[in-house]
C-alpha atoms as a PDB file:
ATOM      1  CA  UNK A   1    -148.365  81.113  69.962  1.00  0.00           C
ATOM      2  CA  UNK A   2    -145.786  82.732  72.096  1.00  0.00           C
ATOM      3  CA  UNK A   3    -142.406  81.545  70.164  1.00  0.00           C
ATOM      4  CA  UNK A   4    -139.534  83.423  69.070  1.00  0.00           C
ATOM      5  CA  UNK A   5    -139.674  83.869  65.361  1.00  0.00           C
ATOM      6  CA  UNK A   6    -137.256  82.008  63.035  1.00  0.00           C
ATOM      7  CA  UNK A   7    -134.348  83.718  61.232  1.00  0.00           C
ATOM      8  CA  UNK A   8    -136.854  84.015  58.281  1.00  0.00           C
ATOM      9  CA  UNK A   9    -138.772  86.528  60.350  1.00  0.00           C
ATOM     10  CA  UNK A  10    -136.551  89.313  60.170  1.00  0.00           C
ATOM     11  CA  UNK A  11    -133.426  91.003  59.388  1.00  0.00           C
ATOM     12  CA  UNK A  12    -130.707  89.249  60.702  1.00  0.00           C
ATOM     13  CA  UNK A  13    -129.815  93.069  62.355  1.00  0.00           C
ATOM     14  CA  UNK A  14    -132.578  92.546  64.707  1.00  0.00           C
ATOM     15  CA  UNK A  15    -131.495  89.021  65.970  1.00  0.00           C
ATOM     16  CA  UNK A  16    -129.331  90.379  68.704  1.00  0.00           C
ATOM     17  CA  UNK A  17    -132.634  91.976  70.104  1.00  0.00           C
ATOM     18  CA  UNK A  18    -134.420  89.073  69.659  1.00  0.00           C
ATOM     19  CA  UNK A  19    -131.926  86.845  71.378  1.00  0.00           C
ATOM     20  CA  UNK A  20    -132.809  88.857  74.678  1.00  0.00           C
ATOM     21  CA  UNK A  21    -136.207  88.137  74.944  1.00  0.00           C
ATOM     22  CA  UNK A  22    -136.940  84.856  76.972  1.00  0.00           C
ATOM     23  CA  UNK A  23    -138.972  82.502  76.028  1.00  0.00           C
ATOM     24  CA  UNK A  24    -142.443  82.419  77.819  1.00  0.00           C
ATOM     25  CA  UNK A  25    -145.545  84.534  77.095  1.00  0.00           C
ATOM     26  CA  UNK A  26    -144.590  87.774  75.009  1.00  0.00           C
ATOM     27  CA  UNK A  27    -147.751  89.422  76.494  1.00  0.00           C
ATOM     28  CA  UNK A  28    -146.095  88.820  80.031  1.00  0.00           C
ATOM     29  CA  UNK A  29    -142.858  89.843  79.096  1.00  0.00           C
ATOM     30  CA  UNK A  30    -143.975  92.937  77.768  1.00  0.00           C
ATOM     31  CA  UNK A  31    -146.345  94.023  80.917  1.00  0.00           C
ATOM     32  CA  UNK A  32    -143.076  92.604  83.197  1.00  0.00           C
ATOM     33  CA  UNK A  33    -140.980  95.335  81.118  1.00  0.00           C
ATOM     34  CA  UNK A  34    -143.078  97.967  81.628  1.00  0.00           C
ATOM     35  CA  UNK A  35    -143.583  97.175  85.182  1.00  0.00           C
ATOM     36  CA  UNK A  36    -139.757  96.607  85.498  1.00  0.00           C
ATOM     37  CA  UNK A  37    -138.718  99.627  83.589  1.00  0.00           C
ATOM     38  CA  UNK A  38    -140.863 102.005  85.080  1.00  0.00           C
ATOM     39  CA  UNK A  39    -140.541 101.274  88.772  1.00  0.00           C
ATOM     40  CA  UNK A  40    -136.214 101.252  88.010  1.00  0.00           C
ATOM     41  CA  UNK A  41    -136.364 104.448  86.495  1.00  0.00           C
ATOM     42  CA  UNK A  42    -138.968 106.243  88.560  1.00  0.00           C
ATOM     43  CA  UNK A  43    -136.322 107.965  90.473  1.00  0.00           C
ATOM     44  CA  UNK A  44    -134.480 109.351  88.054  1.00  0.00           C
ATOM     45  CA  UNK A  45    -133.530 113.241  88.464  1.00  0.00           C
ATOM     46  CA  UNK A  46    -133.540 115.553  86.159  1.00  0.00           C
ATOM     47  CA  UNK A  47    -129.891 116.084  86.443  1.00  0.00           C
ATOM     48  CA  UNK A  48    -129.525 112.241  86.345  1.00  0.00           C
ATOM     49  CA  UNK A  49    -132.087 112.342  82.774  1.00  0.00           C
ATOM     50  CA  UNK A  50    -129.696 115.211  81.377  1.00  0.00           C
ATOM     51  CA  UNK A  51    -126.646 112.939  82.126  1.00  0.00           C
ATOM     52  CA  UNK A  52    -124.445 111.588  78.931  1.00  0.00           C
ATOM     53  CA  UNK A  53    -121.679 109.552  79.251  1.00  0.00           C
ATOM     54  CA  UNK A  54    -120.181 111.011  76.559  1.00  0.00           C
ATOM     55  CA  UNK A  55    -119.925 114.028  74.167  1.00  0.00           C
ATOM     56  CA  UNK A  56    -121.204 111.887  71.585  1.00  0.00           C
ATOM     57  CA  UNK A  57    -124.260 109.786  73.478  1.00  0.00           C
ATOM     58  CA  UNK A  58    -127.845 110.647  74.186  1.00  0.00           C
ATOM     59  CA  UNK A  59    -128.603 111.435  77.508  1.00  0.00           C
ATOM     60  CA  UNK A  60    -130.934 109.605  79.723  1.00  0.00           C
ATOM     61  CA  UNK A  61    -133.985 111.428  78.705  1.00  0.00           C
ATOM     62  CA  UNK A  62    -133.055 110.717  74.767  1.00  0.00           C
ATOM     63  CA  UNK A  63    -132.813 107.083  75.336  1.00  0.00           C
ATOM     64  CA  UNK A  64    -136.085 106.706  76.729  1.00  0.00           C
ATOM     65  CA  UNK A  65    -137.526 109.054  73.948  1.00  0.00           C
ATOM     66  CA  UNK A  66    -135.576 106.755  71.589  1.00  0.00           C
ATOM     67  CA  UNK A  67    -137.360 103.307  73.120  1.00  0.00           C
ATOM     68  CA  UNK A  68    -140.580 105.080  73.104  1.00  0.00           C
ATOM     69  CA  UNK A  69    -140.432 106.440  69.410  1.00  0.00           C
ATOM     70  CA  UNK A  70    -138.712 103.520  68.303  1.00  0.00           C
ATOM     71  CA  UNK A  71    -141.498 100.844  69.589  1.00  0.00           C
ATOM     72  CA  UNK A  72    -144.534 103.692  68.136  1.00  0.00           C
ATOM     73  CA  UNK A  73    -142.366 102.728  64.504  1.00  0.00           C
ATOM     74  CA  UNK A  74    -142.623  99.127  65.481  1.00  0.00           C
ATOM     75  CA  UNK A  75    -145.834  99.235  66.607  1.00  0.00           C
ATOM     76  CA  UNK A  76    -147.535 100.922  63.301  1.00  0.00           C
ATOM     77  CA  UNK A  77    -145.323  98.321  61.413  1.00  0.00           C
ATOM     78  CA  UNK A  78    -146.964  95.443  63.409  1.00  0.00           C
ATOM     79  CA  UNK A  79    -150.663  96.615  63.221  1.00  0.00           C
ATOM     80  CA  UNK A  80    -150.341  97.228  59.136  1.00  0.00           C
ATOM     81  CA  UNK A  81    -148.803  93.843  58.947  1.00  0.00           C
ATOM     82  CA  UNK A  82    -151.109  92.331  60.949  1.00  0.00           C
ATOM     83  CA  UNK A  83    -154.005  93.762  58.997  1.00  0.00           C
ATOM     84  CA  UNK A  84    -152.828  92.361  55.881  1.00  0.00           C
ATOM     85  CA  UNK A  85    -151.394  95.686  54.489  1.00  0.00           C
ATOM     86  CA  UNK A  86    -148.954  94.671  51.628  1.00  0.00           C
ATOM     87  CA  UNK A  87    -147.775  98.287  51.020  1.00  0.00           C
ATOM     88  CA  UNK A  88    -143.819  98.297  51.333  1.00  0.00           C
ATOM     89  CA  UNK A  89    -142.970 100.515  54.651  1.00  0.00           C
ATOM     90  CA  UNK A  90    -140.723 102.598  54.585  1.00  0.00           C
ATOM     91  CA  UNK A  91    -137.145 103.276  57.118  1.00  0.00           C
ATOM     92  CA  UNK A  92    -136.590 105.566  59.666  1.00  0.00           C
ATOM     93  CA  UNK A  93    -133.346 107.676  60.969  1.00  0.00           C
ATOM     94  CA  UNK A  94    -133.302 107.297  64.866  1.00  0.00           C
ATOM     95  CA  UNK A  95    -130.560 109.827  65.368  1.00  0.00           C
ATOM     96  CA  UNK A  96    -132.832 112.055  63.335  1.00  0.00           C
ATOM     97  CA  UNK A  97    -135.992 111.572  65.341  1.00  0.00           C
ATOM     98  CA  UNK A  98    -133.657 111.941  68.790  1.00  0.00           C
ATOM     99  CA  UNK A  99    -132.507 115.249  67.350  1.00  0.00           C
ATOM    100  CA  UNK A 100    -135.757 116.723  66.425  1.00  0.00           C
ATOM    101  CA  UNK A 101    -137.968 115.385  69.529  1.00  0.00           C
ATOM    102  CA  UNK A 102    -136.323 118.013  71.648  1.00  0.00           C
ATOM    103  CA  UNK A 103    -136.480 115.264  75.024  1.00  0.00           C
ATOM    104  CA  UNK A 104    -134.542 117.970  76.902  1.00  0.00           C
ATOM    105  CA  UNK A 105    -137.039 119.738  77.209  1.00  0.00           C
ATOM    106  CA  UNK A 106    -139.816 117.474  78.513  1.00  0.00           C
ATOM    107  CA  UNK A 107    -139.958 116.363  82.240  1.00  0.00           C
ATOM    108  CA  UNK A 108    -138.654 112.873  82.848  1.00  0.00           C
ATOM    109  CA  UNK A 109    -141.470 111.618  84.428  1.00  0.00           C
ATOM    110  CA  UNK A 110    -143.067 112.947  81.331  1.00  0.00           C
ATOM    111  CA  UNK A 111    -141.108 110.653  79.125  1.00  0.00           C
ATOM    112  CA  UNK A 112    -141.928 107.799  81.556  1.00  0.00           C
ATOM    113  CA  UNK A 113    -145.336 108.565  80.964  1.00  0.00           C
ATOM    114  CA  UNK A 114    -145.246 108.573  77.338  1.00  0.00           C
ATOM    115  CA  UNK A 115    -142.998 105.166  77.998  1.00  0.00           C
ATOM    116  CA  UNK A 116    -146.020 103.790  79.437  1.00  0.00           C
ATOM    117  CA  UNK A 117    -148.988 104.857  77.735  1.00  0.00           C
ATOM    118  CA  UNK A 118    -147.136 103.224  74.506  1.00  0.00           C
ATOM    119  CA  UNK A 119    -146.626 100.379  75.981  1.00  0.00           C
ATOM    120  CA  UNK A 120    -149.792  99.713  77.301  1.00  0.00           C
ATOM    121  CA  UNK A 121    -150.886 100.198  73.917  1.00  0.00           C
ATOM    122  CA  UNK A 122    -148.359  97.351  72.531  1.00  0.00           C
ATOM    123  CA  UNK A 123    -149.652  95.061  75.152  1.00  0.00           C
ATOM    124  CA  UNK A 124    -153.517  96.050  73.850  1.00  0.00           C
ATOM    125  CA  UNK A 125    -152.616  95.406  70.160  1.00  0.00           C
ATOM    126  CA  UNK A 126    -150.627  91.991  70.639  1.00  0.00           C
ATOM    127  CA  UNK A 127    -153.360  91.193  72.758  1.00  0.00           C
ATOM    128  CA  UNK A 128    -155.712  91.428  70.695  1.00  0.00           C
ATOM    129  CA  UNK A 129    -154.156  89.915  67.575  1.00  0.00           C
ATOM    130  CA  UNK A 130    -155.486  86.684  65.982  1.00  0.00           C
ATOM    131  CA  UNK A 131    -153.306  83.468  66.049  1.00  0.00           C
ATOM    132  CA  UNK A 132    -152.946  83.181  62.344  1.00  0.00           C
ATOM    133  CA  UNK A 133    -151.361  86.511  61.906  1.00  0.00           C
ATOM    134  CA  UNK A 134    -148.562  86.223  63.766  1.00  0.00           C
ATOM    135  CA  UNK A 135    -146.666  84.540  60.951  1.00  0.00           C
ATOM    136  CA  UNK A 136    -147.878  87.062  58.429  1.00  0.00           C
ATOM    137  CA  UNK A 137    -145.196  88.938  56.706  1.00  0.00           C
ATOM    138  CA  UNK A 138    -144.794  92.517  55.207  1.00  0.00           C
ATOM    139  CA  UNK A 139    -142.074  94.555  54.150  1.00  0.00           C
ATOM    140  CA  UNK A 140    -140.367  97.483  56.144  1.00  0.00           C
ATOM    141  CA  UNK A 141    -137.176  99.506  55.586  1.00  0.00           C
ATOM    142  CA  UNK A 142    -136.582  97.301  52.218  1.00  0.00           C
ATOM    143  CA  UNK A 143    -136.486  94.097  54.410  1.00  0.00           C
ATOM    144  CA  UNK A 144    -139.309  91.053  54.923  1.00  0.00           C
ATOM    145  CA  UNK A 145    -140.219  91.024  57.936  1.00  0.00           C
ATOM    146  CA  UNK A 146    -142.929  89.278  60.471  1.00  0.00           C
ATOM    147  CA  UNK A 147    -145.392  90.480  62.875  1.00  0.00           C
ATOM    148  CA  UNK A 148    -143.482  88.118  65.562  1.00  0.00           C
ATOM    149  CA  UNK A 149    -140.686  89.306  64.486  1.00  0.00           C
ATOM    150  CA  UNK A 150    -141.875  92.818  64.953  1.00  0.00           C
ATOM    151  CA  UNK A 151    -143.371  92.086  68.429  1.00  0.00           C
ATOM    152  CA  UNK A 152    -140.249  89.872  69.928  1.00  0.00           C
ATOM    153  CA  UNK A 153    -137.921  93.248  67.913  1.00  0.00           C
ATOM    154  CA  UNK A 154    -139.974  95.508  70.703  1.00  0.00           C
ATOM    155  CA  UNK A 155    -139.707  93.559  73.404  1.00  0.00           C
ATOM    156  CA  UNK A 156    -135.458  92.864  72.528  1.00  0.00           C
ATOM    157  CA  UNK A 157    -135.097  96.448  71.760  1.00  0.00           C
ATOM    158  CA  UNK A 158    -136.334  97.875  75.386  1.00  0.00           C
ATOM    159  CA  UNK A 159    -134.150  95.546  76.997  1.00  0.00           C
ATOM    160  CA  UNK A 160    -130.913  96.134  74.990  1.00  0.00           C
ATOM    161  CA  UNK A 161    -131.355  99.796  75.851  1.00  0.00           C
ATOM    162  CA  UNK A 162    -131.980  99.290  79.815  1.00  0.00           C
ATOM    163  CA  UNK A 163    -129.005  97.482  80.071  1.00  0.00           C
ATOM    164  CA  UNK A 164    -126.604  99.869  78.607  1.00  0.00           C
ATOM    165  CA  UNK A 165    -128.882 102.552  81.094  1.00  0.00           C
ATOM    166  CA  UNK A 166    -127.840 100.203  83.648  1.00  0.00           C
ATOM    167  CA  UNK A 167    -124.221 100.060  82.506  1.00  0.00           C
ATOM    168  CA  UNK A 168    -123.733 103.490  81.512  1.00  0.00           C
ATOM    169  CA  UNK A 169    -126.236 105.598  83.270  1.00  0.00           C
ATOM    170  CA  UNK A 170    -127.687 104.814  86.491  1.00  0.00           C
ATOM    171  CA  UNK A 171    -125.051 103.543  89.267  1.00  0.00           C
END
């Protein structure tokens, strides 16, 4: 059950998320992430969560809100899929969302506790998903599209953004 999805799966976009996920148990890797993610960031100031590294970047606290919003899309997308839904979903603008969630102005723990109670949430809706829907495909943001696809997508996504956090962010 727990293997990558082909190139058929998805938008060939999405494959440089999906390339970062290891192979193994997606369940796993997701609860590992969260574990992971949480404890690195736990830390964080909110100096450090205000920090941009440059003029033109989200800050810390955007990112996060960014990962979080971004895996709720992915998320809905997944469970409609999963449920058989045919109806065509649509696209979303993330530097729209980051500009209208107003992140600054939340705590970062806060964020890190939003992180978290979404991701528990993905890990309670892939666990609980049937075998014989993980192949099941749907459309979203005018491209096909699987629910493994959308789960390994989650999973790729989170860790594409913690490294450039670890690159750019936290020293």
């Amino acid at each position: 059950m727990w293997t990558k999805p082909s190139n058929e799966e998805f938008p060939a976009y999405f494959g440089k998320y999906i390339d970062l996920v290891s192979e193994g148990s997606l369940e796993d890797t997701l609860i590992k992430q969260l574990k992971d993610t949480t404890a690195f960031l736990s830390n964080i100031s909110e100096t450090q969560g205000n920090y941009r590294y440059a003029i033109d970047k989200w800050t810390l606290k955007e990112v996060i809100g960014h990962i979080t919003d971004t895996e709720r899309i992915m998320s809905y997308r997944l469970l409609r899929i999963a449920r058989g839904d045919q109806s065509p979903l649509a696209g979303y603008d993330d530097e729209q969302y980051v500009k209208e969630a107003t992140f600054h102005s939340r705590s970062f723990p806060d964020l890190l506790k939003d992180f978290s109670a979404v991701r528990q949430s993905t890990v309670s809706l892939v666990r609980s998903l049937p075998e014989d829907v993980w192949s099941r495909k749907g459309i979203a943001n005018n491209s096909e599209i699987s629910v493994r696809g959308l789960a390994y997508i989650i999973a790729g996504h989170e860790l594409h953004h913690v490294e450039i956090i670890k690159d750019k962010y936290v020293v």
